[in-house]
PDB file of N, CA and C in Angstrom:
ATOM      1  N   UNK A   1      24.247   1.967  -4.114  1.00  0.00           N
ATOM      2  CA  UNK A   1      22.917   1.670  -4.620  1.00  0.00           C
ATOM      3  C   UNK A   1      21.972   2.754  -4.124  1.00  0.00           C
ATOM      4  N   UNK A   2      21.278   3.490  -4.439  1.00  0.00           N
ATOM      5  CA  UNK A   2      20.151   4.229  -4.595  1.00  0.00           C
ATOM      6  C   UNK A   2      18.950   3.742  -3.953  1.00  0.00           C
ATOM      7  N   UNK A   3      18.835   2.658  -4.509  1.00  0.00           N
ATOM      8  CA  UNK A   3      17.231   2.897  -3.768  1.00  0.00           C
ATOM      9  C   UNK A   3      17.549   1.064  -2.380  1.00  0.00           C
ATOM     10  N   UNK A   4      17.035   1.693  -1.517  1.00  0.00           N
ATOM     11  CA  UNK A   4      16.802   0.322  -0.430  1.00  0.00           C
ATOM     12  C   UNK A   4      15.885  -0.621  -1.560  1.00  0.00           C
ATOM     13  N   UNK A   5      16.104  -1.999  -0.592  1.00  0.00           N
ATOM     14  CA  UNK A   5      15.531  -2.887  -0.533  1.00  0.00           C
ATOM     15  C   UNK A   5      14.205  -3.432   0.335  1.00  0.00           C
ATOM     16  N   UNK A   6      13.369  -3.799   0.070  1.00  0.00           N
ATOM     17  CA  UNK A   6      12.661  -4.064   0.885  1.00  0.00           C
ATOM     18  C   UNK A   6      11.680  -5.423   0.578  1.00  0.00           C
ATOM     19  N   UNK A   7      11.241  -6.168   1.590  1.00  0.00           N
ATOM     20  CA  UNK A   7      10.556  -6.989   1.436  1.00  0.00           C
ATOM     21  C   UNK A   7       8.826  -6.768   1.801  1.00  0.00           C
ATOM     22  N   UNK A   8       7.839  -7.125   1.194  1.00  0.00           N
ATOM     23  CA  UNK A   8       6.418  -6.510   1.562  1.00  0.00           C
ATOM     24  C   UNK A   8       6.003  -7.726   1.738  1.00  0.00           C
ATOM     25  N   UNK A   9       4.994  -7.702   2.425  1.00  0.00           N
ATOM     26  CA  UNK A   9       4.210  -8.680   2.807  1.00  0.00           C
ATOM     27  C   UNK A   9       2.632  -8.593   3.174  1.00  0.00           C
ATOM     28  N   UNK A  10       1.864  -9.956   2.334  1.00  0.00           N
ATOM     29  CA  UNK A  10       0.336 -10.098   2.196  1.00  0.00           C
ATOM     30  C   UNK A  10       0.158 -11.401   2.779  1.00  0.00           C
ATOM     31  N   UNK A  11      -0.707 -11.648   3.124  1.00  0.00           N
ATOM     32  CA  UNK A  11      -1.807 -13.303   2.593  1.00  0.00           C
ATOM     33  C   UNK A  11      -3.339 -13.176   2.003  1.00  0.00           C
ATOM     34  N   UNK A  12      -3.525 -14.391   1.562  1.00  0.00           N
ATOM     35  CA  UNK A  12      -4.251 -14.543   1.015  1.00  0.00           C
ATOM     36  C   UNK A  12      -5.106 -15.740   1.132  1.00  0.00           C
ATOM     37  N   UNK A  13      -6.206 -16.195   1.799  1.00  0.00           N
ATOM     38  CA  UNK A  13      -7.009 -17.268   1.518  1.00  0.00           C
ATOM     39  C   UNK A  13      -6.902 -17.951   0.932  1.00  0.00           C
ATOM     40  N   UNK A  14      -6.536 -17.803  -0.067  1.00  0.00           N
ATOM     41  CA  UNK A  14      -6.781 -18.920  -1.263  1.00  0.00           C
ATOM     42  C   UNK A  14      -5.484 -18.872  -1.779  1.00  0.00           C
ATOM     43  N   UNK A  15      -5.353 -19.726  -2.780  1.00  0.00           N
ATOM     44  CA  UNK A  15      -4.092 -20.274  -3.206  1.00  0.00           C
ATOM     45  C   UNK A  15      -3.923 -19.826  -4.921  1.00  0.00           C
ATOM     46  N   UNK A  16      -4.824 -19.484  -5.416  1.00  0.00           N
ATOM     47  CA  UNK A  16      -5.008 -18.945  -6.629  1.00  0.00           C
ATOM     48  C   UNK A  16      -5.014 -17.797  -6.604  1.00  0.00           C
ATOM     49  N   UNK A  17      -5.447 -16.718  -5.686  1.00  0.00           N
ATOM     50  CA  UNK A  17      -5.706 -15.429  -5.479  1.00  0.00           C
ATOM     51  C   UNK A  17      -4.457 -14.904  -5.362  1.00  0.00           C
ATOM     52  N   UNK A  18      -3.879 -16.077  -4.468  1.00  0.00           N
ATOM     53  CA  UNK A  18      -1.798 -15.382  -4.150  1.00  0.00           C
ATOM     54  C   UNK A  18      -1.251 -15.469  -4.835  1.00  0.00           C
ATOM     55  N   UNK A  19      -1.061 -16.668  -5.916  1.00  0.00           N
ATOM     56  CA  UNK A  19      -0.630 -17.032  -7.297  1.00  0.00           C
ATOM     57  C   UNK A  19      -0.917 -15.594  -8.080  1.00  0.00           C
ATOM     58  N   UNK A  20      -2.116 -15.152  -8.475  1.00  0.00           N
ATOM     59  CA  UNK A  20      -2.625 -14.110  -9.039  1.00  0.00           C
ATOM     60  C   UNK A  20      -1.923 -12.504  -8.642  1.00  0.00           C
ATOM     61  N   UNK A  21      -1.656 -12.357  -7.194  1.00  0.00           N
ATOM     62  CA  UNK A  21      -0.940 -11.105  -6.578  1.00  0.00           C
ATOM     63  C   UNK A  21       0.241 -11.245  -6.975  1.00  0.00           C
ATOM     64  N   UNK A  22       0.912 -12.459  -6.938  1.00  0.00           N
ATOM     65  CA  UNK A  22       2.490 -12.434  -7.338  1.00  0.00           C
ATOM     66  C   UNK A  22       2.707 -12.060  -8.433  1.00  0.00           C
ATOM     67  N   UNK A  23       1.907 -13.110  -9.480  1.00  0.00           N
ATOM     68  CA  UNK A  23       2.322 -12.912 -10.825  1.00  0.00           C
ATOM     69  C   UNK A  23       2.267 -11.569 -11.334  1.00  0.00           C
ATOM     70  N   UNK A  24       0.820 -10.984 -11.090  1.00  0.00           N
ATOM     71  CA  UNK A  24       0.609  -9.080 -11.575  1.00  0.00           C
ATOM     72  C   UNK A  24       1.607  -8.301 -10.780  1.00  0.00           C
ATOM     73  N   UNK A  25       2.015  -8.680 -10.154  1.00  0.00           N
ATOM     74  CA  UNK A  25       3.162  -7.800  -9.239  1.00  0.00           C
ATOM     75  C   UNK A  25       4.142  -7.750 -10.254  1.00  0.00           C
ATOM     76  N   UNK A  26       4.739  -9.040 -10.458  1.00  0.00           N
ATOM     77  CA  UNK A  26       6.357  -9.114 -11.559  1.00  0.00           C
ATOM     78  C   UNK A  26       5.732  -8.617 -12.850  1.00  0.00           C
ATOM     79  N   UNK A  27       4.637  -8.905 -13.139  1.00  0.00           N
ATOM     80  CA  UNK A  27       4.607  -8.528 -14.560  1.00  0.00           C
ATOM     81  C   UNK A  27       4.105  -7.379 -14.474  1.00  0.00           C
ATOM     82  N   UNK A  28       4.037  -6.351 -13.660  1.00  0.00           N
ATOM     83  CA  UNK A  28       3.689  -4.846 -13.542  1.00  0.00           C
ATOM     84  C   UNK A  28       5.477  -4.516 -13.132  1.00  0.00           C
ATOM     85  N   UNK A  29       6.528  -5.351 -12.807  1.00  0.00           N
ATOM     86  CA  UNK A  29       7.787  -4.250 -12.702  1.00  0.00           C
ATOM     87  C   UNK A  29       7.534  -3.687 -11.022  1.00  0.00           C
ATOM     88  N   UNK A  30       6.434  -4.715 -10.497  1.00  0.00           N
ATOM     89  CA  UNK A  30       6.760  -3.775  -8.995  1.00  0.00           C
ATOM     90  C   UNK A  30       7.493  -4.472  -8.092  1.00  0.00           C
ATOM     91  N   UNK A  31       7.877  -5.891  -8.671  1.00  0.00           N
ATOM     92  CA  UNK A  31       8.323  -6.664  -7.450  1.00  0.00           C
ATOM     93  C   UNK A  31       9.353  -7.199  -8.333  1.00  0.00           C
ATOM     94  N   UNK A  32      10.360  -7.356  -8.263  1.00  0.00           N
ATOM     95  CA  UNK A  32      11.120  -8.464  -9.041  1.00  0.00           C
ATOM     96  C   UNK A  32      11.451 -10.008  -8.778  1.00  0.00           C
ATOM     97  N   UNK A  33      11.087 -10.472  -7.576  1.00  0.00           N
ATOM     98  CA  UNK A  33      10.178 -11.503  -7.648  1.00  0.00           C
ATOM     99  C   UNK A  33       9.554 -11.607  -6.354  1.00  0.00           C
ATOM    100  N   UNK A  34       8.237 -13.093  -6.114  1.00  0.00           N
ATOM    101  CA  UNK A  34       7.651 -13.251  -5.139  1.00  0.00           C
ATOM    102  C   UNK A  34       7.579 -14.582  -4.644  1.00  0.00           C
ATOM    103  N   UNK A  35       8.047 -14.582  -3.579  1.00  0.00           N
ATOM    104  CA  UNK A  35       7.723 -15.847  -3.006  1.00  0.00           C
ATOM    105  C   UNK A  35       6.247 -16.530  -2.086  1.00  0.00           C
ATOM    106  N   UNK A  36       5.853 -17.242  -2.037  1.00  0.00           N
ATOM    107  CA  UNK A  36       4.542 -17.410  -1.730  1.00  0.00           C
ATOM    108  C   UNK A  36       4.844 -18.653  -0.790  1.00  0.00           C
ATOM    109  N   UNK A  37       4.876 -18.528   0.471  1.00  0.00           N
ATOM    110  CA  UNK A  37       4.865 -20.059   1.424  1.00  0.00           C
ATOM    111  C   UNK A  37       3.171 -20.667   1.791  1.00  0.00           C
ATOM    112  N   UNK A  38       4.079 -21.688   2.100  1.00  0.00           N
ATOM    113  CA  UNK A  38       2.501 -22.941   1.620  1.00  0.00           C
ATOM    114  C   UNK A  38       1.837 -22.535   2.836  1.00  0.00           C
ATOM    115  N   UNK A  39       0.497 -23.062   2.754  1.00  0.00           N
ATOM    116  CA  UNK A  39      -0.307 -22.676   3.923  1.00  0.00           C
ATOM    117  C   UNK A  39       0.025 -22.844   4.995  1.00  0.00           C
ATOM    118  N   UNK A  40      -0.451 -21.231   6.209  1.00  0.00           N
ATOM    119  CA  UNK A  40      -0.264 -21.554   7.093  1.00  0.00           C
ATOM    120  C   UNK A  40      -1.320 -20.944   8.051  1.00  0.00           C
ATOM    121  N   UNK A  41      -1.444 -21.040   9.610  1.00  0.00           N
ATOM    122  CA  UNK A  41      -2.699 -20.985  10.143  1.00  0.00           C
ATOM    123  C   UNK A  41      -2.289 -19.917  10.898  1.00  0.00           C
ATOM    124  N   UNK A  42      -3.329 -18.386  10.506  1.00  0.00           N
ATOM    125  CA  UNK A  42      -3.242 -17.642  11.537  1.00  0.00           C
ATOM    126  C   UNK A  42      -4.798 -18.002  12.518  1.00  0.00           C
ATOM    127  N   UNK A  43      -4.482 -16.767  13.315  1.00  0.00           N
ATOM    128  CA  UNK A  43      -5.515 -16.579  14.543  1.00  0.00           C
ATOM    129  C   UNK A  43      -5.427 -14.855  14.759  1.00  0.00           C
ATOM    130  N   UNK A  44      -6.479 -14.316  14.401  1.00  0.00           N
ATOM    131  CA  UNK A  44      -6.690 -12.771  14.623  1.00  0.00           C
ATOM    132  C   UNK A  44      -7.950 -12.585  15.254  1.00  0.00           C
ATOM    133  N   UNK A  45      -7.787 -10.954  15.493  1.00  0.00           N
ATOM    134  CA  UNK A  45      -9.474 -10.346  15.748  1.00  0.00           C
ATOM    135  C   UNK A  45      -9.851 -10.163  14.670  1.00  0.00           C
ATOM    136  N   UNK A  46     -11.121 -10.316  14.446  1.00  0.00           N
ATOM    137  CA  UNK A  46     -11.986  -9.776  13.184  1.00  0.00           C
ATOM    138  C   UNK A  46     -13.506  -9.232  14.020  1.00  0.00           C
ATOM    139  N   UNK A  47     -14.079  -8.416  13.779  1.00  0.00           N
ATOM    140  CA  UNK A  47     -15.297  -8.128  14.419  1.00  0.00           C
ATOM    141  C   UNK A  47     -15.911  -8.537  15.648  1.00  0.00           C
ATOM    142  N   UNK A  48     -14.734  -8.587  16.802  1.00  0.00           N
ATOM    143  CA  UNK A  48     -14.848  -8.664  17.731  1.00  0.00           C
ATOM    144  C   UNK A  48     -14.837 -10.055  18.488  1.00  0.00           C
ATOM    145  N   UNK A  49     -14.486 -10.945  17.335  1.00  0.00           N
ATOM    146  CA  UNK A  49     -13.909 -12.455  17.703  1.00  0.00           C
ATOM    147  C   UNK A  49     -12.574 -12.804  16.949  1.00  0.00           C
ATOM    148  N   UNK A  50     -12.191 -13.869  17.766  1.00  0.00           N
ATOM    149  CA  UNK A  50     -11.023 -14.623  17.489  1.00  0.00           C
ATOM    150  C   UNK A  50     -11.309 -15.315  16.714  1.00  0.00           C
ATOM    151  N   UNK A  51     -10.549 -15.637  14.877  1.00  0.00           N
ATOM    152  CA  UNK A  51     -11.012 -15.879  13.527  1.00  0.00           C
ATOM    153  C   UNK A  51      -9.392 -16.969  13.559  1.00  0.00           C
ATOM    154  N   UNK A  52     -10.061 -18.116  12.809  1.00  0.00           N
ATOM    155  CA  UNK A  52      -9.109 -19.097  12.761  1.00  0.00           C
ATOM    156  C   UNK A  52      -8.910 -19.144  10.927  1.00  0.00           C
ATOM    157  N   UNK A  53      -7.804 -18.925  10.160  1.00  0.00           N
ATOM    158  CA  UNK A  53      -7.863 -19.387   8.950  1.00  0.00           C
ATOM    159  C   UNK A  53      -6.785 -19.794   8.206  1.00  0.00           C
ATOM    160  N   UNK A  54      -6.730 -20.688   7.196  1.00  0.00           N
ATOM    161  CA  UNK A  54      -5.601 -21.210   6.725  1.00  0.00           C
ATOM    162  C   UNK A  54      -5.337 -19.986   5.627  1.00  0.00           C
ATOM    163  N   UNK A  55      -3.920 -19.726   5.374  1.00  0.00           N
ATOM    164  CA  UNK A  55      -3.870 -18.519   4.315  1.00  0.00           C
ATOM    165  C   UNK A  55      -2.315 -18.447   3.095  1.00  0.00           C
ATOM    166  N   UNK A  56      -1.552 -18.347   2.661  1.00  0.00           N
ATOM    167  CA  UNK A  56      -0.714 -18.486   2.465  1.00  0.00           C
ATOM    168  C   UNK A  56       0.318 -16.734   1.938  1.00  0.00           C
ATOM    169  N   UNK A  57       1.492 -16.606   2.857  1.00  0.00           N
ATOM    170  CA  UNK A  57       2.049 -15.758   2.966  1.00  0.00           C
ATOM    171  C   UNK A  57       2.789 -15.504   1.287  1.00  0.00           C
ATOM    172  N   UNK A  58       2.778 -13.887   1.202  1.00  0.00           N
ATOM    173  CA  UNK A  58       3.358 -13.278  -0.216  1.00  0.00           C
ATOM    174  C   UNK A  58       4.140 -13.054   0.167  1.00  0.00           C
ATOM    175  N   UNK A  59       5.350 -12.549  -0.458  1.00  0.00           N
ATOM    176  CA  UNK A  59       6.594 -11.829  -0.122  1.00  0.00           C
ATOM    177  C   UNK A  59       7.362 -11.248  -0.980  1.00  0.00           C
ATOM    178  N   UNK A  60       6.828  -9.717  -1.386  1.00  0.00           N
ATOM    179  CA  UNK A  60       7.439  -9.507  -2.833  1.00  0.00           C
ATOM    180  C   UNK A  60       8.995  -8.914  -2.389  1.00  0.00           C
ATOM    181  N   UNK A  61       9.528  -8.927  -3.222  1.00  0.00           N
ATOM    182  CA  UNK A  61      11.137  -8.285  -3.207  1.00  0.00           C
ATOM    183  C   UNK A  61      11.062  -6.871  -4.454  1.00  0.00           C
ATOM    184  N   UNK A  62      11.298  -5.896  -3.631  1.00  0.00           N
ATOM    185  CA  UNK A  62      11.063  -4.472  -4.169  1.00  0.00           C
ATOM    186  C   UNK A  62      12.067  -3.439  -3.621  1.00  0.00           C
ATOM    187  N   UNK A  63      12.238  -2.500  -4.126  1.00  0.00           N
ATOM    188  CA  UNK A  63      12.345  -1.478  -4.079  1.00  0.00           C
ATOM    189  C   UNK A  63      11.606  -0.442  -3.214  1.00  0.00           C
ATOM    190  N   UNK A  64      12.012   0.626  -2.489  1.00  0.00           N
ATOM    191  CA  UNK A  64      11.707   1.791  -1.555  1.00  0.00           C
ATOM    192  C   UNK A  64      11.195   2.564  -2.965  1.00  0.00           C
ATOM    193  N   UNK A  65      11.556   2.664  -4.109  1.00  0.00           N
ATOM    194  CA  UNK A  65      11.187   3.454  -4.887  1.00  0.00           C
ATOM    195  C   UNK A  65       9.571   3.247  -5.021  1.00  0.00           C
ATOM    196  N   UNK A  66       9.415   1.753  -5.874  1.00  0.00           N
ATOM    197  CA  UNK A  66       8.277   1.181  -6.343  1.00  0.00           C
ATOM    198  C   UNK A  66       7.738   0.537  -5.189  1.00  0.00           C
ATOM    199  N   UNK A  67       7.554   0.703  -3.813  1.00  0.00           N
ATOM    200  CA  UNK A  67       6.765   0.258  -2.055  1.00  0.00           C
ATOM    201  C   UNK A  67       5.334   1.209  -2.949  1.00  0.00           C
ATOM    202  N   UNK A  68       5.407   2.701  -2.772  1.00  0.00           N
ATOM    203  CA  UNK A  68       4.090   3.032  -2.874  1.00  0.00           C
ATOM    204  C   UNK A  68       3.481   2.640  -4.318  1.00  0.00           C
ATOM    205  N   UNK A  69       4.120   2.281  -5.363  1.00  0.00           N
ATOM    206  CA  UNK A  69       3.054   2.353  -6.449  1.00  0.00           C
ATOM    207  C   UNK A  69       2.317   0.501  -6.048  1.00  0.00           C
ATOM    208  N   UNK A  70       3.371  -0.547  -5.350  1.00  0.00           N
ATOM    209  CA  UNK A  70       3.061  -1.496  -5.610  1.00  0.00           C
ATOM    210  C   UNK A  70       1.982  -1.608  -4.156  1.00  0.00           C
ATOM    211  N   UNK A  71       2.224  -0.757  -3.073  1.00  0.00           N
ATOM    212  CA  UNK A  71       1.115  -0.868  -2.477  1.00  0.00           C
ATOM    213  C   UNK A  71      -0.079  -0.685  -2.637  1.00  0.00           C
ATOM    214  N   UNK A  72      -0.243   0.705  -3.837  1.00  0.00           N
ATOM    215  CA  UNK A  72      -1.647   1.022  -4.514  1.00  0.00           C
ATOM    216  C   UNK A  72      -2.005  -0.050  -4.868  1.00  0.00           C
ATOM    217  N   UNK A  73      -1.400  -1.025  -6.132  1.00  0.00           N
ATOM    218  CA  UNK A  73      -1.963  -2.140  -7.037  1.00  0.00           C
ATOM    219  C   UNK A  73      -2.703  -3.130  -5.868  1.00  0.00           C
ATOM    220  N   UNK A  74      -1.922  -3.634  -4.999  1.00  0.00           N
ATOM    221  CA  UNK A  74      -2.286  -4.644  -4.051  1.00  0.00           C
ATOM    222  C   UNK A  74      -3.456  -4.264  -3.129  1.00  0.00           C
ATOM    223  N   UNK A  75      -3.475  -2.695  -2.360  1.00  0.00           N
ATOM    224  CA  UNK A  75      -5.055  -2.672  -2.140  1.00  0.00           C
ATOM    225  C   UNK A  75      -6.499  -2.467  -3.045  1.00  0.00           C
ATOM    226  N   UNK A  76      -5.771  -2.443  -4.555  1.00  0.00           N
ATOM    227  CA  UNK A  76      -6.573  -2.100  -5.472  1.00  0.00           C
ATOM    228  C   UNK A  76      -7.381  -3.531  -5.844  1.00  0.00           C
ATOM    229  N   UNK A  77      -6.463  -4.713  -5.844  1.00  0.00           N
ATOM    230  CA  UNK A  77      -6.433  -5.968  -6.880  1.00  0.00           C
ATOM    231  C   UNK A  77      -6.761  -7.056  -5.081  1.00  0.00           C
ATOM    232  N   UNK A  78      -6.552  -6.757  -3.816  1.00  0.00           N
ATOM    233  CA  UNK A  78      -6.469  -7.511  -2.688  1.00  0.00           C
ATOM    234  C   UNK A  78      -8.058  -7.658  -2.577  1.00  0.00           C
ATOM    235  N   UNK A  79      -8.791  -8.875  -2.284  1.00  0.00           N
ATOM    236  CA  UNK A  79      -9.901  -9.380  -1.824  1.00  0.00           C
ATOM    237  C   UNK A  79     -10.683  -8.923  -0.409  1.00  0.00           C
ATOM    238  N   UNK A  80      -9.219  -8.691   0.186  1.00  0.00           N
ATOM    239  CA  UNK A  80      -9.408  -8.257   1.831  1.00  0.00           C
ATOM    240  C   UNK A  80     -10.059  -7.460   1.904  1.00  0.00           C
ATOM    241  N   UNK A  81     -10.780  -6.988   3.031  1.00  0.00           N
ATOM    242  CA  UNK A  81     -11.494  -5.573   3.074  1.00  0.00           C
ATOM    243  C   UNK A  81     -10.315  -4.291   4.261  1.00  0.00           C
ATOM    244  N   UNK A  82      -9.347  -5.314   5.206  1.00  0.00           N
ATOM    245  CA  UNK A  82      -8.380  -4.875   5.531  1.00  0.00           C
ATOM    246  C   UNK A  82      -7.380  -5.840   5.311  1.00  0.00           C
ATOM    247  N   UNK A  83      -6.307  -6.009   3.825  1.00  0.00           N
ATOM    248  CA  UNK A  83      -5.257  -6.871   4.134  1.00  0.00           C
ATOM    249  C   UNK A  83      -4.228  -6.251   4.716  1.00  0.00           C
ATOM    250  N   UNK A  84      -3.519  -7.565   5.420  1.00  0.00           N
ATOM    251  CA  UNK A  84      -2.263  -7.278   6.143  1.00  0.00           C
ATOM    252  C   UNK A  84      -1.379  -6.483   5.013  1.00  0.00           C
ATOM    253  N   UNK A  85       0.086  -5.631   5.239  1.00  0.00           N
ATOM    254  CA  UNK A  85       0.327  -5.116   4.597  1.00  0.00           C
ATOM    255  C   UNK A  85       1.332  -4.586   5.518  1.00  0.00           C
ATOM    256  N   UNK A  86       2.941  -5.361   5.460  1.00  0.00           N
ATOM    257  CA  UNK A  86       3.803  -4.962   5.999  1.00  0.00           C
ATOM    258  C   UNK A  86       4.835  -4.818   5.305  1.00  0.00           C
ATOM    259  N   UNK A  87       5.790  -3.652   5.737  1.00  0.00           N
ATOM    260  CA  UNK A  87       7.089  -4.171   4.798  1.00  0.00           C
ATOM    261  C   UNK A  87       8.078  -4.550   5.988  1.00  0.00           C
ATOM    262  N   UNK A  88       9.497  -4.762   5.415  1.00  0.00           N
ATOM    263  CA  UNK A  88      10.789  -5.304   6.318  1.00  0.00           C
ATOM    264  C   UNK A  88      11.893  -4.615   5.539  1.00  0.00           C
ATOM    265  N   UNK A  89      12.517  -3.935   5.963  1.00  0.00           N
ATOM    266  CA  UNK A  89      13.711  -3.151   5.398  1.00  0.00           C
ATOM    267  C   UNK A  89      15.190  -4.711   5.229  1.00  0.00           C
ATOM    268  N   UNK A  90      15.224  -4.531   4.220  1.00  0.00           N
ATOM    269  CA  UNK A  90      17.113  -5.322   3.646  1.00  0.00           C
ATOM    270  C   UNK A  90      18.086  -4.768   3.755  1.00  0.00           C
ATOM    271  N   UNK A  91      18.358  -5.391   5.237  1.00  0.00           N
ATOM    272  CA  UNK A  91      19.766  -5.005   6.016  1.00  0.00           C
ATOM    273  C   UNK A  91      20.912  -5.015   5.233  1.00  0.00           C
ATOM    274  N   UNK A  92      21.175  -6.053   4.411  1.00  0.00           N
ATOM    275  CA  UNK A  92      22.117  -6.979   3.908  1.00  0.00           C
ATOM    276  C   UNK A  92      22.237  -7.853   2.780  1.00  0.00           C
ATOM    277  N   UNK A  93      22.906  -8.270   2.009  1.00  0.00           N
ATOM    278  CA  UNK A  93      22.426  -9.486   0.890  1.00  0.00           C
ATOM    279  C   UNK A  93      23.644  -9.289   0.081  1.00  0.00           C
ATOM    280  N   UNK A  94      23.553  -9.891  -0.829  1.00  0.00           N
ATOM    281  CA  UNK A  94      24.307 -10.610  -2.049  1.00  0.00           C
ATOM    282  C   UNK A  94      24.317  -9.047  -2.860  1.00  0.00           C
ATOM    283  N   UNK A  95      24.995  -8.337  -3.397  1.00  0.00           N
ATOM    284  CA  UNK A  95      24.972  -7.410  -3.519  1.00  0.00           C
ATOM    285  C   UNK A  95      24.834  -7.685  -4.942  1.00  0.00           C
ATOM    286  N   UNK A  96      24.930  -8.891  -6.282  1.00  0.00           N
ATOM    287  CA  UNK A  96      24.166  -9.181  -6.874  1.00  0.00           C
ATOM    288  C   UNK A  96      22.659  -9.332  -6.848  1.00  0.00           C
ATOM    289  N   UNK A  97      22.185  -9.678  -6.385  1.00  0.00           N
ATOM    290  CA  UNK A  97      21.105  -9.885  -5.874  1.00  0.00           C
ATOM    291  C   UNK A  97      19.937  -8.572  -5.781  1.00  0.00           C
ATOM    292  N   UNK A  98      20.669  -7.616  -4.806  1.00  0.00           N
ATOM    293  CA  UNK A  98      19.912  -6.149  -4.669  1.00  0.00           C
ATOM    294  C   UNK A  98      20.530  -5.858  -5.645  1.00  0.00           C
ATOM    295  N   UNK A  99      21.049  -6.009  -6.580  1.00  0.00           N
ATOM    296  CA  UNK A  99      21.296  -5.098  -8.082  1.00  0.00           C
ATOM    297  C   UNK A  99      20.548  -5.805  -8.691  1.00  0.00           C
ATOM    298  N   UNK A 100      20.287  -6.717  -9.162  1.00  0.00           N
ATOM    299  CA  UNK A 100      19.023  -7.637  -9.943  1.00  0.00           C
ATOM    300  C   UNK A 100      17.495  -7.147  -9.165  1.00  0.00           C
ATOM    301  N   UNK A 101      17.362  -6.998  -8.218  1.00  0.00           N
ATOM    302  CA  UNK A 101      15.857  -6.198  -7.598  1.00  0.00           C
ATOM    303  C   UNK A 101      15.983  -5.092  -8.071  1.00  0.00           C
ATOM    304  N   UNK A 102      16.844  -4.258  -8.388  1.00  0.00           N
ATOM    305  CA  UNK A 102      16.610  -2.928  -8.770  1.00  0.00           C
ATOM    306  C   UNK A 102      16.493  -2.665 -10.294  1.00  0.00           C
ATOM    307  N   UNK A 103      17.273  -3.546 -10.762  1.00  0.00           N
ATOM    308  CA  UNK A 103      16.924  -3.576 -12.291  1.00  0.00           C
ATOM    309  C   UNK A 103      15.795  -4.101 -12.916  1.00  0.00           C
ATOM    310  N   UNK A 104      15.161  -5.385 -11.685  1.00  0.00           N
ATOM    311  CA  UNK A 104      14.094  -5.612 -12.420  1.00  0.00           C
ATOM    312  C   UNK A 104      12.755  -4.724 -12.031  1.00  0.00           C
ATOM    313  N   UNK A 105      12.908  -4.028 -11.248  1.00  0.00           N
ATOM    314  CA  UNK A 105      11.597  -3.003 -10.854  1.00  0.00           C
ATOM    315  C   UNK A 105      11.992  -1.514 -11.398  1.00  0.00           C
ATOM    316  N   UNK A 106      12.705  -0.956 -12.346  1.00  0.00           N
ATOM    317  CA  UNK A 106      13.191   0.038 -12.905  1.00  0.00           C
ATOM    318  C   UNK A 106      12.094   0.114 -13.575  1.00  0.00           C
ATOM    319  N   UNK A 107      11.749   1.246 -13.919  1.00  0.00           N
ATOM    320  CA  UNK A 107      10.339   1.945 -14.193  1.00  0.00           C
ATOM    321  C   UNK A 107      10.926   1.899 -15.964  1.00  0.00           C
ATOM    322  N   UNK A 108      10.147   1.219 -17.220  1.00  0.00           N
ATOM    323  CA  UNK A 108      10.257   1.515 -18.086  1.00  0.00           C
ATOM    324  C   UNK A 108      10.646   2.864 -18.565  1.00  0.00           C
TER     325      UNK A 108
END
């Protein structure tokens, strides 16, 4: 296989807004799919205090190829003024599976 796997990761405040990142993700070809877990409670710095908020985690499944175009879209289309924005490299898997991620993020 050619290109790694990778998993990226956002949240989002709201529950419609994450709904909204997932869906333009698959239907832009950058993620082949996204999972979205139900709310959960971080605790960060924000402007020099400790910020309590409920948020719910993204998790697109992508490609090393399509990481930078789908990172553009997401700070383009993200609410945040700094969103989180990590990826996780795919050690391993169903080797169906990373062939179905790669076919579905294949650049028209």
């Amino acid at each position: 296989m050619t290109n790694e796997i990778v998993i990226a990761q956002t949240t989002s405040d709201n529950e419609d807004q994450a709904k909204a990142l997932a869906r333009g993700a698959v239907e832009s070809k950058l993620a082949a799919g996204v999972h979205i877990d139900a709310p959960i409670t971080a605790f960060y710095w924000w402007k020099g205090k400790v910020e309590t908020a409920h948020e719910w985690r993204i998790s697109y499944m992508t490609t090393t190829d399509r990481l930078p175009a789908l990172e553009a879209w997401l700070h383009e289309k993200h609410p945040y003024d700094v969103p989180q924005w990590i990826t996780l490299p795919v050690t391993g898997g169903s080797e169906a599976y990373l062939s179905w991620v790669v076919a579905e993020t294949a650049r028209d």
